[in-house]
Structure formats: C-alpha cells, structure tokens
N, C-alpha and C. Protein backbone atom coordinates (compact mmCIF):
# COMPACT_ATOMS: atom_id res chain seq x y z
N UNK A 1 -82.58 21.42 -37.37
CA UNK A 1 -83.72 20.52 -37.53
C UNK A 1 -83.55 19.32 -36.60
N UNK A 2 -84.67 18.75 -36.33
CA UNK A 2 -84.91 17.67 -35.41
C UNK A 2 -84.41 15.94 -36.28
N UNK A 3 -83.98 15.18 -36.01
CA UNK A 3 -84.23 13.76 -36.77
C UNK A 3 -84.27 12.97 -35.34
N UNK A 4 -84.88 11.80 -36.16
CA UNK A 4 -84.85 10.61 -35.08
C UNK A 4 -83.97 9.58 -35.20
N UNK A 5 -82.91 9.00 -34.58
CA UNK A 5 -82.15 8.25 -34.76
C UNK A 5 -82.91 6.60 -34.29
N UNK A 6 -82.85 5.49 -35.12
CA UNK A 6 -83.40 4.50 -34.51
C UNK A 6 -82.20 3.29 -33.85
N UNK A 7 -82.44 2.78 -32.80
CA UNK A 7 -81.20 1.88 -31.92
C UNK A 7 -81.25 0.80 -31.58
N UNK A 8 -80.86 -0.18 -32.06
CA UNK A 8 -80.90 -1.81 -31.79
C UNK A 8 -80.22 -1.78 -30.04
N UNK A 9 -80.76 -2.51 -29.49
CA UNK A 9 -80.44 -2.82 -28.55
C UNK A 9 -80.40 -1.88 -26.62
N UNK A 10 -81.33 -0.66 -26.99
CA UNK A 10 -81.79 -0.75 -26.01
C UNK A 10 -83.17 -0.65 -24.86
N UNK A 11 -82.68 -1.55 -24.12
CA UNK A 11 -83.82 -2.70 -23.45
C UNK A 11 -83.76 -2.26 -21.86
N UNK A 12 -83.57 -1.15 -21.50
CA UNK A 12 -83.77 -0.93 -20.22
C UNK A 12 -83.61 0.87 -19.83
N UNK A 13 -83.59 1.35 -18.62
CA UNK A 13 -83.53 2.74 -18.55
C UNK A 13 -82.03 2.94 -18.40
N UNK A 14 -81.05 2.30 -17.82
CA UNK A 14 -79.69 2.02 -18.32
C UNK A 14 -78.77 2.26 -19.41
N UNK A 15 -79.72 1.50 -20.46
CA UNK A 15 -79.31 1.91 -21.82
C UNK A 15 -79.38 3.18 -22.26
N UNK A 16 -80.97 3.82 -21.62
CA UNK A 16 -81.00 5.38 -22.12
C UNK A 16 -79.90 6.18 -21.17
N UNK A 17 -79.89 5.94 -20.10
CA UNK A 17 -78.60 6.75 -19.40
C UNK A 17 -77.73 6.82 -20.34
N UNK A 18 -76.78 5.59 -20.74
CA UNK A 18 -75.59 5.38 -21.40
C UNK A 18 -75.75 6.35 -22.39
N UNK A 19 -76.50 6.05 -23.24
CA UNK A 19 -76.63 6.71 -24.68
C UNK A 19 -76.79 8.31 -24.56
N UNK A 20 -77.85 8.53 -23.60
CA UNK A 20 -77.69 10.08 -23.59
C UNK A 20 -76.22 10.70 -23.21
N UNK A 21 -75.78 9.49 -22.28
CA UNK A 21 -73.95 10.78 -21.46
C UNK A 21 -73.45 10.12 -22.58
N UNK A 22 -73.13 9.46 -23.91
CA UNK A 22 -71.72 9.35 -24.59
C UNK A 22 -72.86 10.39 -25.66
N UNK A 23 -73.44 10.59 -25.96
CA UNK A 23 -74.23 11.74 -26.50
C UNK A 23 -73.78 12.72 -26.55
N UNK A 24 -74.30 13.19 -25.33
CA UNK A 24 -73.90 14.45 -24.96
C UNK A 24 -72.12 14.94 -24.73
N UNK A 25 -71.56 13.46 -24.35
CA UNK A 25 -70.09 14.02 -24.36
C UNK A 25 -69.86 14.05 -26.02
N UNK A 26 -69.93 13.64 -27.06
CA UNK A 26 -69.87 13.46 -28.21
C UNK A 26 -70.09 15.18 -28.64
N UNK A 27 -70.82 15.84 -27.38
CA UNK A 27 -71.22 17.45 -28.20
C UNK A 27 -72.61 17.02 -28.74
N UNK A 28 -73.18 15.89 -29.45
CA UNK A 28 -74.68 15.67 -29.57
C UNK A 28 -75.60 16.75 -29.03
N UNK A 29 -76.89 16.80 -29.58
CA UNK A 29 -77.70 17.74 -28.96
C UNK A 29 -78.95 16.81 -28.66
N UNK A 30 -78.59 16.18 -27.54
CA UNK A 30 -80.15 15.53 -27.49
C UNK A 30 -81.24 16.09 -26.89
N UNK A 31 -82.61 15.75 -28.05
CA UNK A 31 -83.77 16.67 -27.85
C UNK A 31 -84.70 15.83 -26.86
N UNK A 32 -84.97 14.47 -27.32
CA UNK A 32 -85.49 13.57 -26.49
C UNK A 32 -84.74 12.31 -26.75
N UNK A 33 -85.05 11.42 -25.88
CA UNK A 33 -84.27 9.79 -25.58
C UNK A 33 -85.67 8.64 -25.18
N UNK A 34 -85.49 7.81 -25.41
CA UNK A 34 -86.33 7.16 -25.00
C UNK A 34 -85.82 5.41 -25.41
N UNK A 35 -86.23 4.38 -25.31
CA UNK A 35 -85.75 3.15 -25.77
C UNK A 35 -86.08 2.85 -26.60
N UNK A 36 -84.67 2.92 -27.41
CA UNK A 36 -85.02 2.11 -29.01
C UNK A 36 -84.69 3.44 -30.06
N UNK A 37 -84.44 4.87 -29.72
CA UNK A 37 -85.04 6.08 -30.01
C UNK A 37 -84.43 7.12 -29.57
N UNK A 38 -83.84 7.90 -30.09
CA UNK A 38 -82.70 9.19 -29.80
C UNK A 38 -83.03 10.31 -31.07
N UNK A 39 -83.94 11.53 -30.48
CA UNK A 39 -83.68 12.53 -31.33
C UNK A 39 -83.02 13.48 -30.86
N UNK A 40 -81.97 14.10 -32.39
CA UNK A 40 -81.15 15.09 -31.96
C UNK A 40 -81.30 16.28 -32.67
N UNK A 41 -81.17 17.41 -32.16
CA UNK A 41 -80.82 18.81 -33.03
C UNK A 41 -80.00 18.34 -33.96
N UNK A 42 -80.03 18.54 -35.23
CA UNK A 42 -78.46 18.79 -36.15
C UNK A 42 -78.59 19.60 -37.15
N UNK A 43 -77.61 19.92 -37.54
CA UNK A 43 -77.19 21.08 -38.95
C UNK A 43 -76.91 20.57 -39.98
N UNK A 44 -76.35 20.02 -40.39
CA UNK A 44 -76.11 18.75 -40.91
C UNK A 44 -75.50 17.24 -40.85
N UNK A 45 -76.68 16.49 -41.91
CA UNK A 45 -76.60 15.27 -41.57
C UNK A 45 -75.35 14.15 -41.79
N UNK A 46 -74.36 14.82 -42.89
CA UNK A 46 -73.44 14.21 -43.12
C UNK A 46 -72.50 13.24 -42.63
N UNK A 47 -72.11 13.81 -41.55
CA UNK A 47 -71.09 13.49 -41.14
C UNK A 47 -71.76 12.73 -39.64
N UNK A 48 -73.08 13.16 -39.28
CA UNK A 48 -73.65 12.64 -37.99
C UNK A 48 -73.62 11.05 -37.82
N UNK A 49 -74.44 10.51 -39.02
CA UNK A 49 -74.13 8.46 -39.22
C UNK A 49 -72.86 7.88 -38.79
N UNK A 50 -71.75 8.71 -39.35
CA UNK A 50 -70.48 7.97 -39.04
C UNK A 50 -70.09 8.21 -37.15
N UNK A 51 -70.23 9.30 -36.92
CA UNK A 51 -70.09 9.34 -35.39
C UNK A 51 -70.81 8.62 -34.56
N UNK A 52 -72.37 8.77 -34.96
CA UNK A 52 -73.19 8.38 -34.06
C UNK A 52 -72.79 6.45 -34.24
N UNK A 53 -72.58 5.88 -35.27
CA UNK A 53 -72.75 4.90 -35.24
C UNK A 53 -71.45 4.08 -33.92
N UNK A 54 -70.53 5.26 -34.33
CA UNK A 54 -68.83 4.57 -33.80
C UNK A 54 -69.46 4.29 -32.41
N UNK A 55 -69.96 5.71 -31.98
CA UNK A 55 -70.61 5.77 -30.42
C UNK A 55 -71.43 4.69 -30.17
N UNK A 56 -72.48 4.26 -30.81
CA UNK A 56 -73.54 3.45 -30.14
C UNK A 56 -72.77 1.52 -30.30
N UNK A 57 -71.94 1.75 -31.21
CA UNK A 57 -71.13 0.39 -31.26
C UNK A 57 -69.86 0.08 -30.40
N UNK A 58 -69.40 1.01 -30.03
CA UNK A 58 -68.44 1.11 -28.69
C UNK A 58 -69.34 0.83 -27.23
N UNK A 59 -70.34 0.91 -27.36
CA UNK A 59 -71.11 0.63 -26.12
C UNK A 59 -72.41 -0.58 -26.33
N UNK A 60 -72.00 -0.93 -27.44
CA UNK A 60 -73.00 -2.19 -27.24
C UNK A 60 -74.41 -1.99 -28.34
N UNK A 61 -74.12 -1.08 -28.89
CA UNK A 61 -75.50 -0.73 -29.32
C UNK A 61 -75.55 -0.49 -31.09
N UNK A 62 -76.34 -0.59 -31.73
CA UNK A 62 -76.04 -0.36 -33.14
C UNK A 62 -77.18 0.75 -33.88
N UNK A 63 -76.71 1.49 -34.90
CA UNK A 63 -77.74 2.45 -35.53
C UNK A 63 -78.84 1.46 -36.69
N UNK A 64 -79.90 1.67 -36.74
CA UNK A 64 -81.24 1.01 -37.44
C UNK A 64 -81.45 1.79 -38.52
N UNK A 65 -80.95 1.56 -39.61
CA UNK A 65 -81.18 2.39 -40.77
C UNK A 65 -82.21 2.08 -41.93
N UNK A 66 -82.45 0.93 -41.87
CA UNK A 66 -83.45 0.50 -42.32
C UNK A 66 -84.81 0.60 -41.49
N UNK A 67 -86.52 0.60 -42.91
CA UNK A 67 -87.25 1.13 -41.64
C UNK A 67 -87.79 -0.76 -41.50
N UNK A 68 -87.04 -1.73 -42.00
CA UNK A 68 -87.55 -3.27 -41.80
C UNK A 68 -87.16 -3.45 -39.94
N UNK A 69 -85.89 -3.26 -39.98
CA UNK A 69 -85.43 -3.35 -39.07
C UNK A 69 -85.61 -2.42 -38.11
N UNK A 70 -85.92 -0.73 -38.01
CA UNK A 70 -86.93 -0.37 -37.62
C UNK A 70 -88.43 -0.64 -36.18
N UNK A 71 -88.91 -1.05 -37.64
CA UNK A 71 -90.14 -1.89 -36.88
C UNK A 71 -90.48 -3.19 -35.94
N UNK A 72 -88.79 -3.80 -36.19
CA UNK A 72 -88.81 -4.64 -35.51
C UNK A 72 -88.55 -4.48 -34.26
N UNK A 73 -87.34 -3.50 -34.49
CA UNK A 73 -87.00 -3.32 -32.72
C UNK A 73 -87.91 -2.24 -32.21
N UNK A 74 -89.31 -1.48 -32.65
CA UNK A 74 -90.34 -0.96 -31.90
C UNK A 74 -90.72 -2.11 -31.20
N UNK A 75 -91.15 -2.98 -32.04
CA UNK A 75 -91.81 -4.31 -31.56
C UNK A 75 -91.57 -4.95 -30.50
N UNK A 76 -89.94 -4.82 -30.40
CA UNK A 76 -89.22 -5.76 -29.28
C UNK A 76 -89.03 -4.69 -27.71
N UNK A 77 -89.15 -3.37 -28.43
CA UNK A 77 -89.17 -2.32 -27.26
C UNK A 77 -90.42 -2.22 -26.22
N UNK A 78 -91.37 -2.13 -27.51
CA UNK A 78 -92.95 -1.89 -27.04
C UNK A 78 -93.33 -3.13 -26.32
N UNK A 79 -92.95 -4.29 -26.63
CA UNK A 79 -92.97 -5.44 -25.83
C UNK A 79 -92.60 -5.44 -24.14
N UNK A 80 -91.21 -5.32 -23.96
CA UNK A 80 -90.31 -4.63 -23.09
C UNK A 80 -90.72 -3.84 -22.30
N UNK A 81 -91.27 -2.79 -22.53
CA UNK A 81 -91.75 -1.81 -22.03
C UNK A 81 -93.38 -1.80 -21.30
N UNK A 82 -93.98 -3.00 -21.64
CA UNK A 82 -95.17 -3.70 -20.80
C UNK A 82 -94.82 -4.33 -19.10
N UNK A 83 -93.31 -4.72 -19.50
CA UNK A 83 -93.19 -5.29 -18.18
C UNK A 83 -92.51 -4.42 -17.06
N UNK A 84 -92.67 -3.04 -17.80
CA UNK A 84 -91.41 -1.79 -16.38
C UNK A 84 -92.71 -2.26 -15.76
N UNK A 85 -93.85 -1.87 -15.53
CA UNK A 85 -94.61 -1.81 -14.68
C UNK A 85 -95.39 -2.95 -13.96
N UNK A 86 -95.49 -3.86 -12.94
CA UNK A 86 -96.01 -4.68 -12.85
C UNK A 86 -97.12 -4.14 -11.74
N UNK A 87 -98.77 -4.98 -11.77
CA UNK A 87 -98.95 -5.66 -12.82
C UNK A 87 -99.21 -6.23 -14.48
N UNK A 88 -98.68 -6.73 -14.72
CA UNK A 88 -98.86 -6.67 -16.29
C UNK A 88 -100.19 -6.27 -16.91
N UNK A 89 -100.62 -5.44 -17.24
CA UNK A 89 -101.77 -4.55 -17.68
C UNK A 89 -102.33 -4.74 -19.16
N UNK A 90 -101.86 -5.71 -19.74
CA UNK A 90 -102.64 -5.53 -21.59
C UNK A 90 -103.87 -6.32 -21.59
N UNK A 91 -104.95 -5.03 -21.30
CA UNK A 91 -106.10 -5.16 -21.87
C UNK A 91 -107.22 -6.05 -22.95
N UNK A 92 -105.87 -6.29 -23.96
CA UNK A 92 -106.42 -6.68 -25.44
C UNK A 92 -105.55 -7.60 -25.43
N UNK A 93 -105.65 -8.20 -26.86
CA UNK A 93 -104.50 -9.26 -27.21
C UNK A 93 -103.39 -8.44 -28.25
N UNK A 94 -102.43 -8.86 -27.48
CA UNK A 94 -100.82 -8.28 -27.95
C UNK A 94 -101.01 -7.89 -29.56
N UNK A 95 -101.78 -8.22 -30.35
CA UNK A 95 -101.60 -8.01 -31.61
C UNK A 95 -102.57 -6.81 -31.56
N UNK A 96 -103.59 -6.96 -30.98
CA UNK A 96 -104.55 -5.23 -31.23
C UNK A 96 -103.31 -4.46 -30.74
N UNK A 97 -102.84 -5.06 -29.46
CA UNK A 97 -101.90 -3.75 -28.75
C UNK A 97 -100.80 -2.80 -30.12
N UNK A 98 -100.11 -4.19 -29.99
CA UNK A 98 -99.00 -3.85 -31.18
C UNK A 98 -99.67 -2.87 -32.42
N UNK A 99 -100.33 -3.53 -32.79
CA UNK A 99 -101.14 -2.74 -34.33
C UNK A 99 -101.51 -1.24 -33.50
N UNK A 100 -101.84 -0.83 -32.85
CA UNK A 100 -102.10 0.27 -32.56
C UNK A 100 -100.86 0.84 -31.71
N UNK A 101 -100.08 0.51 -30.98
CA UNK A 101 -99.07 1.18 -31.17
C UNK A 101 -97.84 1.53 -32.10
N UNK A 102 -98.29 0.89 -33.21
CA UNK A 102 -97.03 0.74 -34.35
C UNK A 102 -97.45 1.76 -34.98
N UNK A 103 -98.92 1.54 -35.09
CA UNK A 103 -100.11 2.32 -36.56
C UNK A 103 -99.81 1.46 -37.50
N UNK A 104 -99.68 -0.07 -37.49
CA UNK A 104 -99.07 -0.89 -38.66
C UNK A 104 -100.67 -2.41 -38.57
N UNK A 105 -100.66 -2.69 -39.74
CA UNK A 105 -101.33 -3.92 -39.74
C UNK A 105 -100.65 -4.91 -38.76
N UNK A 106 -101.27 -6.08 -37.79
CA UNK A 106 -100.62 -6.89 -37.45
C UNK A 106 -100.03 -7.94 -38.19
N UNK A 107 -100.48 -8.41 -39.70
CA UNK A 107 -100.38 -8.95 -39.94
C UNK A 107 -98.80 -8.78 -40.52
N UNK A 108 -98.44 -7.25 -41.19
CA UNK A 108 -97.51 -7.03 -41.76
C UNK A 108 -96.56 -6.90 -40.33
N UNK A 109 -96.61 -6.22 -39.50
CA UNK A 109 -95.59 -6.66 -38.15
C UNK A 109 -95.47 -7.82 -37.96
N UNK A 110 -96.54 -8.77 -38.01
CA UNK A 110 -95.94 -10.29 -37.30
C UNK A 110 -94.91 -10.73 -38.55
N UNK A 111 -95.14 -10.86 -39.83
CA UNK A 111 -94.54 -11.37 -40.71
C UNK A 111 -92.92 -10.58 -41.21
N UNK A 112 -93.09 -9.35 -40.70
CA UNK A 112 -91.71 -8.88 -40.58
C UNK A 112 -90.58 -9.69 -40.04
N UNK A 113 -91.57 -9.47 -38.48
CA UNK A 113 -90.59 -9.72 -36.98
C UNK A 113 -90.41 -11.32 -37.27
N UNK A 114 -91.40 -12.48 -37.64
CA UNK A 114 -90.97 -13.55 -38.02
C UNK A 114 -89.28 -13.77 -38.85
N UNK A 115 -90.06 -12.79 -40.08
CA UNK A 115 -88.86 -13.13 -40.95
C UNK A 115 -87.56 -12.73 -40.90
N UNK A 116 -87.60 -11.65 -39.73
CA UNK A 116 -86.13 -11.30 -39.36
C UNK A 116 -85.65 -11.65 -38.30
N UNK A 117 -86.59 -12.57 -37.31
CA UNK A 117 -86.18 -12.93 -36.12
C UNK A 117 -86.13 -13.98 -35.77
N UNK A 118 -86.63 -14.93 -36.53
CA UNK A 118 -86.80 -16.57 -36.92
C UNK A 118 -87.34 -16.99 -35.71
N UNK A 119 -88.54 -15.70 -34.98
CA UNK A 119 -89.37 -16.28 -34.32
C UNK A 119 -90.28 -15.64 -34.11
N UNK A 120 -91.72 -16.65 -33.72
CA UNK A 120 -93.01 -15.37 -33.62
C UNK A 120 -92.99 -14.03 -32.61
N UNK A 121 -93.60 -13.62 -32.94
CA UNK A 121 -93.66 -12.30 -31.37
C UNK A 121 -94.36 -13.00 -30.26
N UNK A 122 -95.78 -13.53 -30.61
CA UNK A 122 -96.11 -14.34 -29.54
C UNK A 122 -95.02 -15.22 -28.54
N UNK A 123 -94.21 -15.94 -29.51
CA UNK A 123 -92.68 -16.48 -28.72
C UNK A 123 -92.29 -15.65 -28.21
N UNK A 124 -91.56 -14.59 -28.61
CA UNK A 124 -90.70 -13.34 -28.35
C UNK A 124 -91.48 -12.56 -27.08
N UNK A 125 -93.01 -12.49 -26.96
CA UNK A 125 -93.53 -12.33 -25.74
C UNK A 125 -93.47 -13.29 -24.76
N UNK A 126 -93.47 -14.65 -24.94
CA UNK A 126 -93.32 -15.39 -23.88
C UNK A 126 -91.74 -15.71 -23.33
N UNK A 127 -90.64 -15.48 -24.15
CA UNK A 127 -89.41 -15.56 -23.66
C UNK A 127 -88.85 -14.14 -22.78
N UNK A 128 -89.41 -13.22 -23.32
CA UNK A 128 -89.54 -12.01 -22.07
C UNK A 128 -90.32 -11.87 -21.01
N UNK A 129 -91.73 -12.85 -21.04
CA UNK A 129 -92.53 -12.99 -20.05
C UNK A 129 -91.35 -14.05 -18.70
N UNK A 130 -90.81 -15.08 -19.28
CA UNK A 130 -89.89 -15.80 -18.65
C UNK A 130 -88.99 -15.29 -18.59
N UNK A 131 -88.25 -14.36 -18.82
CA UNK A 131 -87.00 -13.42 -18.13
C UNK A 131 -87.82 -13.22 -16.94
N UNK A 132 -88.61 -12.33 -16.63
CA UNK A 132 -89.11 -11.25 -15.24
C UNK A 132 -89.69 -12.59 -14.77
N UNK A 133 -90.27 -13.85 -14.83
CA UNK A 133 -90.41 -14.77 -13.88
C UNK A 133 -89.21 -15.23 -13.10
N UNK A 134 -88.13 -15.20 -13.93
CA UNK A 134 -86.64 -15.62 -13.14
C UNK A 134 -86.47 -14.98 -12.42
N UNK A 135 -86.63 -13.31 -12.81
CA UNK A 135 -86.39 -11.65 -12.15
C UNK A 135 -86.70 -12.11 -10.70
N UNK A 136 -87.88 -12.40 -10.95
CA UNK A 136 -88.96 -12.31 -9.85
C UNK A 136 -88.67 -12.80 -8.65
N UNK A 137 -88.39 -14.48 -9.25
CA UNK A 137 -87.88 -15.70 -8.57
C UNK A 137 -86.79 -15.22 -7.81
N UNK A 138 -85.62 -14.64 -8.66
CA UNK A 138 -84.18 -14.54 -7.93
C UNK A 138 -84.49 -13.31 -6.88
N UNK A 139 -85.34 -12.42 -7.05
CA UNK A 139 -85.54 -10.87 -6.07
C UNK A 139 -86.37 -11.66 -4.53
N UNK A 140 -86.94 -13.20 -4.91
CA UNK A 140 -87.60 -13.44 -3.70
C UNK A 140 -88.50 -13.00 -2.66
N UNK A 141 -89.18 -12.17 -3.21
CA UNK A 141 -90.08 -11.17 -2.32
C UNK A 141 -91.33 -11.73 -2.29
N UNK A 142 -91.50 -12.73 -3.63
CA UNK A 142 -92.94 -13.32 -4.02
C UNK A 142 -93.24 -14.58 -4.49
N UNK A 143 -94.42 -15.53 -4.24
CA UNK A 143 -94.27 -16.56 -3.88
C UNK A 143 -95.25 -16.77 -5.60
N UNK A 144 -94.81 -18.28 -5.99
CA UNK A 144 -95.25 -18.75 -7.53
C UNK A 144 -96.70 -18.04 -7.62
N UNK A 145 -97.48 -18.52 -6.99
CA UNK A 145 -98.82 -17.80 -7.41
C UNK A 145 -99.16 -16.29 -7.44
N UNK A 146 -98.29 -15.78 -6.33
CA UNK A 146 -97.98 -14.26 -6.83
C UNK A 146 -97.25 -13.72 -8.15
N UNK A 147 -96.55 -14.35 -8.46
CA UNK A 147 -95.65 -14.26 -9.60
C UNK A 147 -96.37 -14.19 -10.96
N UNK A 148 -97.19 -15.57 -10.96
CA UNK A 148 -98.07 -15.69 -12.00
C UNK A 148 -99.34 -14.76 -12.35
N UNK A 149 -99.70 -14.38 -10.86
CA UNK A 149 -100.82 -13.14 -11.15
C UNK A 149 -100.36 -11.53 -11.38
N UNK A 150 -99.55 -11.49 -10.73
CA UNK A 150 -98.89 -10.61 -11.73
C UNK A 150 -98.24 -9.71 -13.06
N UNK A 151 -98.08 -11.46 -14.01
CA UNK A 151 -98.05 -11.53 -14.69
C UNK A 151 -99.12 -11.67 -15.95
N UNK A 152 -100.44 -11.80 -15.24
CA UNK A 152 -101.41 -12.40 -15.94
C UNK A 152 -101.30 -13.78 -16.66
N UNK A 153 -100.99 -14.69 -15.50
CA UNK A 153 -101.31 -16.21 -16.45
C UNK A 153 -102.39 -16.49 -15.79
N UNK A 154 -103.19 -17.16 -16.48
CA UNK A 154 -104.45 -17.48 -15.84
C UNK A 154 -104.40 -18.16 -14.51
N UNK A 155 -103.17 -18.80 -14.50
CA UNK A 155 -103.18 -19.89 -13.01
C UNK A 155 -101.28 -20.06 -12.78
N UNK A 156 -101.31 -20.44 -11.25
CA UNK A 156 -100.00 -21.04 -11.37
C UNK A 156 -99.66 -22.19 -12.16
N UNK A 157 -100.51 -23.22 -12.34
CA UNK A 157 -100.37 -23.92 -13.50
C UNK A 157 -99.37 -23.88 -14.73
N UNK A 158 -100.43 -22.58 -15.65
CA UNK A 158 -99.74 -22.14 -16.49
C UNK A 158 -98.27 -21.60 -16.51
N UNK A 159 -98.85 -20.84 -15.81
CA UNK A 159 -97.25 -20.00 -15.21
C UNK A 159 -96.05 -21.70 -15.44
N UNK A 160 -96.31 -22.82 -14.49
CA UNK A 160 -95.59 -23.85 -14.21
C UNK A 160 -95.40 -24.56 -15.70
N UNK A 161 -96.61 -24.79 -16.67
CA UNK A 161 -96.01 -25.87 -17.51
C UNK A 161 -95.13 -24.46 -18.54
N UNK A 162 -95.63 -23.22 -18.96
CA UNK A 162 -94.71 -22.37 -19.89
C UNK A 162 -93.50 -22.28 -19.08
N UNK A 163 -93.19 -22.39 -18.32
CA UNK A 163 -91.77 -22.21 -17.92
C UNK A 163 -90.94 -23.22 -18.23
N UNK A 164 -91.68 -24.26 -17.76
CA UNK A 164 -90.55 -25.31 -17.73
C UNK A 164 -90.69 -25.81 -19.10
N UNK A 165 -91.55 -25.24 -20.21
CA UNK A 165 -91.54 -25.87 -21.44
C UNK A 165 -89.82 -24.81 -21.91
N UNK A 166 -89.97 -23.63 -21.53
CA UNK A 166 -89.28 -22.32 -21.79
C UNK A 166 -87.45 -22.70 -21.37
N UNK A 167 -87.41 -23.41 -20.08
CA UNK A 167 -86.28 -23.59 -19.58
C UNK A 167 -86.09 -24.64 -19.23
N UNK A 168 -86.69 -25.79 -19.19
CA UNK A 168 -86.44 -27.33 -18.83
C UNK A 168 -86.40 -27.41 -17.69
N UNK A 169 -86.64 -26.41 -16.70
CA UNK A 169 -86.92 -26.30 -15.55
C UNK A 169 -88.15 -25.96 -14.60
N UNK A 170 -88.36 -26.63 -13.64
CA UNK A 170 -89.49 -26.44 -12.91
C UNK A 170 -89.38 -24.96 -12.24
N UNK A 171 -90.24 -24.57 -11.98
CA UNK A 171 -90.14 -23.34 -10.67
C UNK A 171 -89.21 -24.03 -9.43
N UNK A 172 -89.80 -24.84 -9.21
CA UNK A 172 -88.97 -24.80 -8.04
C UNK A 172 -87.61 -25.72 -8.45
N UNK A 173 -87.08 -26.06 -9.31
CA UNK A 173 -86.00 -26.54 -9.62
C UNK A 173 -84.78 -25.15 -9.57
N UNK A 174 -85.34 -24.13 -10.41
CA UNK A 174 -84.87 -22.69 -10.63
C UNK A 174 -84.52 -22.12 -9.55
N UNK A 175 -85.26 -22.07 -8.98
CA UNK A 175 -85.14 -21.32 -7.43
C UNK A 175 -84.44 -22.47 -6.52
N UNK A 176 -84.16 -23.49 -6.73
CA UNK A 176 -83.34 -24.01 -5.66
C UNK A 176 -82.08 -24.24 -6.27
N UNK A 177 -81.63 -23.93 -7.44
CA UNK A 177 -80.17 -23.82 -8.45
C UNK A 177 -79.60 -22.44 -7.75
N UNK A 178 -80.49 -21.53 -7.42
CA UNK A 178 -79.86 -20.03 -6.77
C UNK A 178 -78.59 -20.16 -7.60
N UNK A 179 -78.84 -19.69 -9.06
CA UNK A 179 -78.10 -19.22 -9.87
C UNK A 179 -78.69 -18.37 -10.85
N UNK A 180 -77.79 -17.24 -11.38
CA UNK A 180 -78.79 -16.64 -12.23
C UNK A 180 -78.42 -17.19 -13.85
N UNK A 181 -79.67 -18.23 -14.22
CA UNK A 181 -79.61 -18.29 -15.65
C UNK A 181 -80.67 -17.44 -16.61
N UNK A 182 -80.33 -16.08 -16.42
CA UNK A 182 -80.97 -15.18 -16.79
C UNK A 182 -80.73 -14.58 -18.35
N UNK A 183 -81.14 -14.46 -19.19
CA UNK A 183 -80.75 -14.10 -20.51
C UNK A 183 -80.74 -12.86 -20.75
N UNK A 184 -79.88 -12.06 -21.15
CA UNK A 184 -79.88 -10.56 -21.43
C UNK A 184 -81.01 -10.33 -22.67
N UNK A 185 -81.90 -8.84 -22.07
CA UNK A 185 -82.68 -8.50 -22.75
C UNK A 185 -82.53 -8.48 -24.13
N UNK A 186 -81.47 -7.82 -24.44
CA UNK A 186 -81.11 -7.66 -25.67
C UNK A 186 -80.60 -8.90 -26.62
N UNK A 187 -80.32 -10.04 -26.09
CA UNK A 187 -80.73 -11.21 -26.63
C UNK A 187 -81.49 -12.54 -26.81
N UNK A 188 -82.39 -12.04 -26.33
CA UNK A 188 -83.82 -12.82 -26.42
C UNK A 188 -84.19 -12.96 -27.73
N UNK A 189 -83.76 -14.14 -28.42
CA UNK A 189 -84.28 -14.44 -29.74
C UNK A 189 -83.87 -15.75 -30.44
C-alpha cells in the first residue's frame, strides 16, 4: 500500500534530492517526492516511523504527525513554491490561493498557522517575499525596479519602504554591505 509521509522542513529542490537518496539508500520505496511530502510503498507500517524519522532528523528534517502541524507546513511549502518561478504570478489574494489549494477555509488556515507560528501568513509571505529580494540583490543581474516588478509590488517604492521595514535596511544599504544576510528558508518565522 501507498502512505504519505508529511516533512517539516523542506524548502527547496535540494531537500527533495536529499530525502529521496537517504530514502532510497534506507531500501525505502519511494513512489513520489515532492516538498513537504514523501510517499512510499510499504508492507507494514510498524516499524517504518521509527526509521523514517532517525533518517529525516540526521539530515535536518523532521516527520509531521500531526494533521495541525500538517497544514501548516503545506502552507509554508505552497507559499515557497510561488517563488521557484519568477515572475511572481498570484492572480488572487493569497488567501483565495491558499483556501483552494489546501481545500481548507481560510479562516481556519490563517488561525492555525497564527497559532503555531506566532505569526500571520500574510507576514510569513512577506518575510519570504524579502528572502528572494536579497536573492535577487546578491545574484546582481537586476536593477531595484526590476526586482520589484517581478515580484509584484506595485512600485519600487513599496518594494523600498517593506524592506527596510523587514531588515532595517535600505536597498541600497544591502547591496553595498555585499554580505549575505540571508535567512534560511526553513527558518523564516
């Protein structure tokens, strides 16, 4: 039979590499992988929790056994997963998005992810929106107003006062530090 395993902490295509090769060296049968998300063939389930967990905590990563916690890290994935592609493309406002990719009320997702994350998603979208502005900044290929349209802020403006509300830093303060104060995906919170 098929199950789905759920996974705190991963936030890039990296992570799915990792997880599928200690997987598969583990003997695992993985059916599909994806972020946040590992289903495997098994025979029985017994003994699978204790392995799988040793594995995904030796590499950084933890098993989601609860479905509270769950939903949160869809939330933080499905988030994540707006910005592989630039330009930033959401149509609607993040909460239609979310509610229809969860199949969950927004109201009951926002008040989850609040209460287990001791911050809004709207936050939690704008502190990942300001990761890939740093991204951006440090890759140098593109200049502030490119950056910002990209991103969909209405103006460089915006783009300028959320950042520096975000990091105490100006755009161009950031970019002339040529350092990376970049926050790992997986702890944005």
């Amino acid at each position: 039979m098929e199950k789905d395993f759920y996974i705190k902490n991963m936030v890039c295509d990296r992570c799915i590499k990792v997880v599928r090769e200690e997987l598969e060296a583990a003997q695992f049968n993985v059916t599909q992988i994806e972020l946040g998300k590992v289903t495997l063939q098994i025979k029985k389930e017994e003994a699978i929790n204790d392995k799988l967990t040793r594995i995904l905590t030796r590499n950084g990563f933890s098993l989601l056994t609860k479905i509270n916690q769950q939903v949160v890290e869809k939330v933080k994935v499905t988030i994540l997963s707006l910005f592989k592609e630039l330009p930033l493309q959401l149509k609607e406002k993040l909460s239609e998005y979310l509610s229809k990719k969860l199949h969950l009320e927004y109201s009951k997702i926002s008040k989850l992810f609040s209460y287990t994350e001791k911050i809004t998603i709207e936050k939690y979208f704008i502190k990942v929106k300001i990761e890939k502005v740093k991204e951006l900044i440090q890759v140098g290929d593109l200049n502030f107003t490119q950056i910002s349209q990209l991103l969909d802020y209405s103006n460089v403006n915006h783009l300028s006062s959320q950042f520096k509300n975000e990091t105490g830093m100006s755009l161009t303060q950031y970019k002339a530090v040529d350092q990376n104060f970049r926050n790992p995906l997986d702890q944005i919170v």
